[in-house]
C-alpha atoms as a PDB file:
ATOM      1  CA  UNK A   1      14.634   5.724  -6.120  1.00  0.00           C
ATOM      2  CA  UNK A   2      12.240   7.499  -3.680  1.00  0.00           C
ATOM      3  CA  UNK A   3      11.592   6.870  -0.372  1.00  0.00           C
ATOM      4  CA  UNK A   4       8.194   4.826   0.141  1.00  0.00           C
ATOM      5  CA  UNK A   5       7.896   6.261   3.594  1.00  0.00           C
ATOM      6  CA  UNK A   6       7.622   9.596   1.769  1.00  0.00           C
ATOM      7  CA  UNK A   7       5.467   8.527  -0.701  1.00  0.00           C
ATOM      8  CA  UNK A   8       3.041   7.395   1.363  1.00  0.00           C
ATOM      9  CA  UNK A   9       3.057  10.242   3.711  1.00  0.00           C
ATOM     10  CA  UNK A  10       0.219  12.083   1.014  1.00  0.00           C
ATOM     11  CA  UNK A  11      -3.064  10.857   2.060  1.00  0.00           C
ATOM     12  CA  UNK A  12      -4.153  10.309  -1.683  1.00  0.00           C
ATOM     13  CA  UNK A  13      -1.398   8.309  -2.279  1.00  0.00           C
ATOM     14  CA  UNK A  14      -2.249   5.817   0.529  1.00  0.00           C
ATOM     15  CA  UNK A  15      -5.481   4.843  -1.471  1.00  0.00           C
ATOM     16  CA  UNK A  16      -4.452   4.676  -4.594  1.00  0.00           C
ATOM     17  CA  UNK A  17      -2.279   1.592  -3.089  1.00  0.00           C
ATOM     18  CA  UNK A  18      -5.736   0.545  -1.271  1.00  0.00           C
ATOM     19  CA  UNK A  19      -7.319   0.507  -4.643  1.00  0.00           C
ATOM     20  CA  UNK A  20      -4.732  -1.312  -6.510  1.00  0.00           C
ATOM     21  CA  UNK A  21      -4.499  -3.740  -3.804  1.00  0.00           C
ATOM     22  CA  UNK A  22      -7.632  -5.669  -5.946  1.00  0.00           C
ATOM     23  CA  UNK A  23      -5.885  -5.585  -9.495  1.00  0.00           C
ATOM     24  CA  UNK A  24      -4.377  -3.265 -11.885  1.00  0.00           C
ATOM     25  CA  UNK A  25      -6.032  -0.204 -13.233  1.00  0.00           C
ATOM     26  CA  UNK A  26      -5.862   2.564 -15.573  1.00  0.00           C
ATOM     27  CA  UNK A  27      -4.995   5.961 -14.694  1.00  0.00           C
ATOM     28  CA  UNK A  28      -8.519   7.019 -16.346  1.00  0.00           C
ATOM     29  CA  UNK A  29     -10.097   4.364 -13.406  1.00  0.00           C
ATOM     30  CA  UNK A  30      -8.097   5.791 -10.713  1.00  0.00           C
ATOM     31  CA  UNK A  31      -8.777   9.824 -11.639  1.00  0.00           C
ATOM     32  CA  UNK A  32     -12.403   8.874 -11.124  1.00  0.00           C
ATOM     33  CA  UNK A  33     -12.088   8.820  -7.266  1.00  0.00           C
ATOM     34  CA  UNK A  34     -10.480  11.623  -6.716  1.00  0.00           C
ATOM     35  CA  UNK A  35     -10.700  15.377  -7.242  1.00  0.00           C
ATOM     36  CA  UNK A  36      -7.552  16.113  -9.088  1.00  0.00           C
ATOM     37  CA  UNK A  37      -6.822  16.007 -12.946  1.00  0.00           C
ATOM     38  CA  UNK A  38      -5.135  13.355 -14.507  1.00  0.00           C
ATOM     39  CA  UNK A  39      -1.333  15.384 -14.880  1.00  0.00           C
ATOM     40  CA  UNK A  40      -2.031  15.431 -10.777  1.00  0.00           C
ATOM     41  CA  UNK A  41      -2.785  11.973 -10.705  1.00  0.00           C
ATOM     42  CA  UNK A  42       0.263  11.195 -13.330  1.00  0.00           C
ATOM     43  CA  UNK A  43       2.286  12.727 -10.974  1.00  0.00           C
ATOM     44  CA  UNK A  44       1.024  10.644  -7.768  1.00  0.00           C
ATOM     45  CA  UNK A  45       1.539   7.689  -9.615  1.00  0.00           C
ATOM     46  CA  UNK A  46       5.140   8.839 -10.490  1.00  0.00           C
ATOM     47  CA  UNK A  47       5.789   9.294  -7.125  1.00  0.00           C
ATOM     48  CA  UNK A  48       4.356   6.006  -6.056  1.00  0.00           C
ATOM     49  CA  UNK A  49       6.586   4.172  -8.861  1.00  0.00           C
ATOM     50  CA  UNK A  50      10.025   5.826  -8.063  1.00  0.00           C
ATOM     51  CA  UNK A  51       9.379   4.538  -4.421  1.00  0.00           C
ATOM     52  CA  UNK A  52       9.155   1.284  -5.472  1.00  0.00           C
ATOM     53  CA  UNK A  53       5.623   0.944  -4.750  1.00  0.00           C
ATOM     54  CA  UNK A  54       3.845   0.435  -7.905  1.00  0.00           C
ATOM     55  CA  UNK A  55       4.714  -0.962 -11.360  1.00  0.00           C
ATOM     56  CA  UNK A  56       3.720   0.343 -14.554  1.00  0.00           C
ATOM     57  CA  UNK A  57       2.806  -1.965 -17.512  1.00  0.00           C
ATOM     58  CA  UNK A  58       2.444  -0.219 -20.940  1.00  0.00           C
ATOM     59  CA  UNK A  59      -0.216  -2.560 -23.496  1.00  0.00           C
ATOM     60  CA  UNK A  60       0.335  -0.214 -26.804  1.00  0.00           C
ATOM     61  CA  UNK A  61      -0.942   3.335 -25.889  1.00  0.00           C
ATOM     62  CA  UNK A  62      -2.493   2.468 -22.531  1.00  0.00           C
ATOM     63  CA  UNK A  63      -0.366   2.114 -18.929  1.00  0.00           C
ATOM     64  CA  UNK A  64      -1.752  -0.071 -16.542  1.00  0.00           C
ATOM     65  CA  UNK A  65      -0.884   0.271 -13.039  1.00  0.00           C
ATOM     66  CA  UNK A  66      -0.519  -2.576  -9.824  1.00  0.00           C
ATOM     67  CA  UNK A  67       0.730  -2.980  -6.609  1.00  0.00           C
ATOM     68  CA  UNK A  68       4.376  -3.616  -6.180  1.00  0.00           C
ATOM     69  CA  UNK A  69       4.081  -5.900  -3.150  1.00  0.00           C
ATOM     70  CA  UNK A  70       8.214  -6.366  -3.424  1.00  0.00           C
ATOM     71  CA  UNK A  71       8.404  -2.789  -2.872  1.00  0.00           C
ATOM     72  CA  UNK A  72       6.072  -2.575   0.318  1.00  0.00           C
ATOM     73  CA  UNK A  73       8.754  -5.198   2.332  1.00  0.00           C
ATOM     74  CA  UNK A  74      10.885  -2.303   4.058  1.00  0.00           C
ATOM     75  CA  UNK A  75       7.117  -1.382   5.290  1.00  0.00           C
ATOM     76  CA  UNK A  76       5.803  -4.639   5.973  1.00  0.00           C
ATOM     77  CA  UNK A  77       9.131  -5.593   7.951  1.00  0.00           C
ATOM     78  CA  UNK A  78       8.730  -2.751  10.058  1.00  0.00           C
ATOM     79  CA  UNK A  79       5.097  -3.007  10.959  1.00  0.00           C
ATOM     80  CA  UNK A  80       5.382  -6.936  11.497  1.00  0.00           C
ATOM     81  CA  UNK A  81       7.403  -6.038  14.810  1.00  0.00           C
ATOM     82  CA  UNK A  82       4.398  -4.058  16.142  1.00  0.00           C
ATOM     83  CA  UNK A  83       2.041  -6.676  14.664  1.00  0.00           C
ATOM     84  CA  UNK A  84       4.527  -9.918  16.505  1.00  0.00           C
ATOM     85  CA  UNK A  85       3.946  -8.079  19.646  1.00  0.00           C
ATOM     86  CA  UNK A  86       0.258  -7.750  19.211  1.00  0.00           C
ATOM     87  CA  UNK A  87      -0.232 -10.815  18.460  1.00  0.00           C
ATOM     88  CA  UNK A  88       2.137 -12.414  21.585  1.00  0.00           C
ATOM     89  CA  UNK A  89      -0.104 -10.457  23.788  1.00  0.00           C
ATOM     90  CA  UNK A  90      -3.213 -11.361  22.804  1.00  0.00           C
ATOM     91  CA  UNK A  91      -2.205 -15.125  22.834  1.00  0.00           C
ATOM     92  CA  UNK A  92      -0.824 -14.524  26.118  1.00  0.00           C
ATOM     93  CA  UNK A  93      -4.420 -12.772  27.299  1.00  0.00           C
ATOM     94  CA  UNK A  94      -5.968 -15.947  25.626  1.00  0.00           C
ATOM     95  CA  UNK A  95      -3.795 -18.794  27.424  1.00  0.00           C
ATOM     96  CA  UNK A  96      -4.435 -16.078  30.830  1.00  0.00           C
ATOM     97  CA  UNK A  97      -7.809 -16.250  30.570  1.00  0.00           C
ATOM     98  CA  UNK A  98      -8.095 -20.464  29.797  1.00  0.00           C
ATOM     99  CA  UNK A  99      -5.798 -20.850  33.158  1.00  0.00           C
ATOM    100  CA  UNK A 100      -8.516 -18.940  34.722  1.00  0.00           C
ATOM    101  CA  UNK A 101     -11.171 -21.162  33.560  1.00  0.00           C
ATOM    102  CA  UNK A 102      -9.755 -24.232  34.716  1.00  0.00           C
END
């Protein structure tokens, strides 16, 4: 398995999870956005799957592609900390800025 911190590390990358993030798609739907072919984009999206980031559902000859939310938790985990501490401070600012009011 790859590493999703590497994965997402190519710019592209990062938005094809931004555009999956509202429902599956085909690879045909995703090549539209960018300016690579669709081997490039096959290749993206292999990279994005080995890391655990997307999952790949085949319906006959077509492969459908989604987010792999289970996949983003090492990420999320990590970013919650910063996003805890944000969030203490600005409720701390808030309940500041009430005391000063009263």
């Amino acid at each position: 398995m790859g590493s999703p911190w590497k994965a997402i590390a190519d710019p592209s990358r990062r938005q094809m999870l931004v555009m999956l993030k509202s429902g599956e798609q085909t690879p045909t739907q995703i090549v539209t956005h960018f300016d690579f072919t669709l081997p490039a984009l096959s290749t993206h999206l292999k990279v994005l799957k080995d890391a655990g980031l997307v999952k790949e559902r085949k319906e006959g000859q077509n492969r459908f592609y989604s987010l792999n939310r289970d996949g983003m938790s090492e990420m999320t985990e990590f970013f919650d900390l910063f996003w805890d501490d944000r969030l203490r401070s600005l409720k701390e600012y808030v309940e500041n800025k009430e005391k000063k009011r009263k």
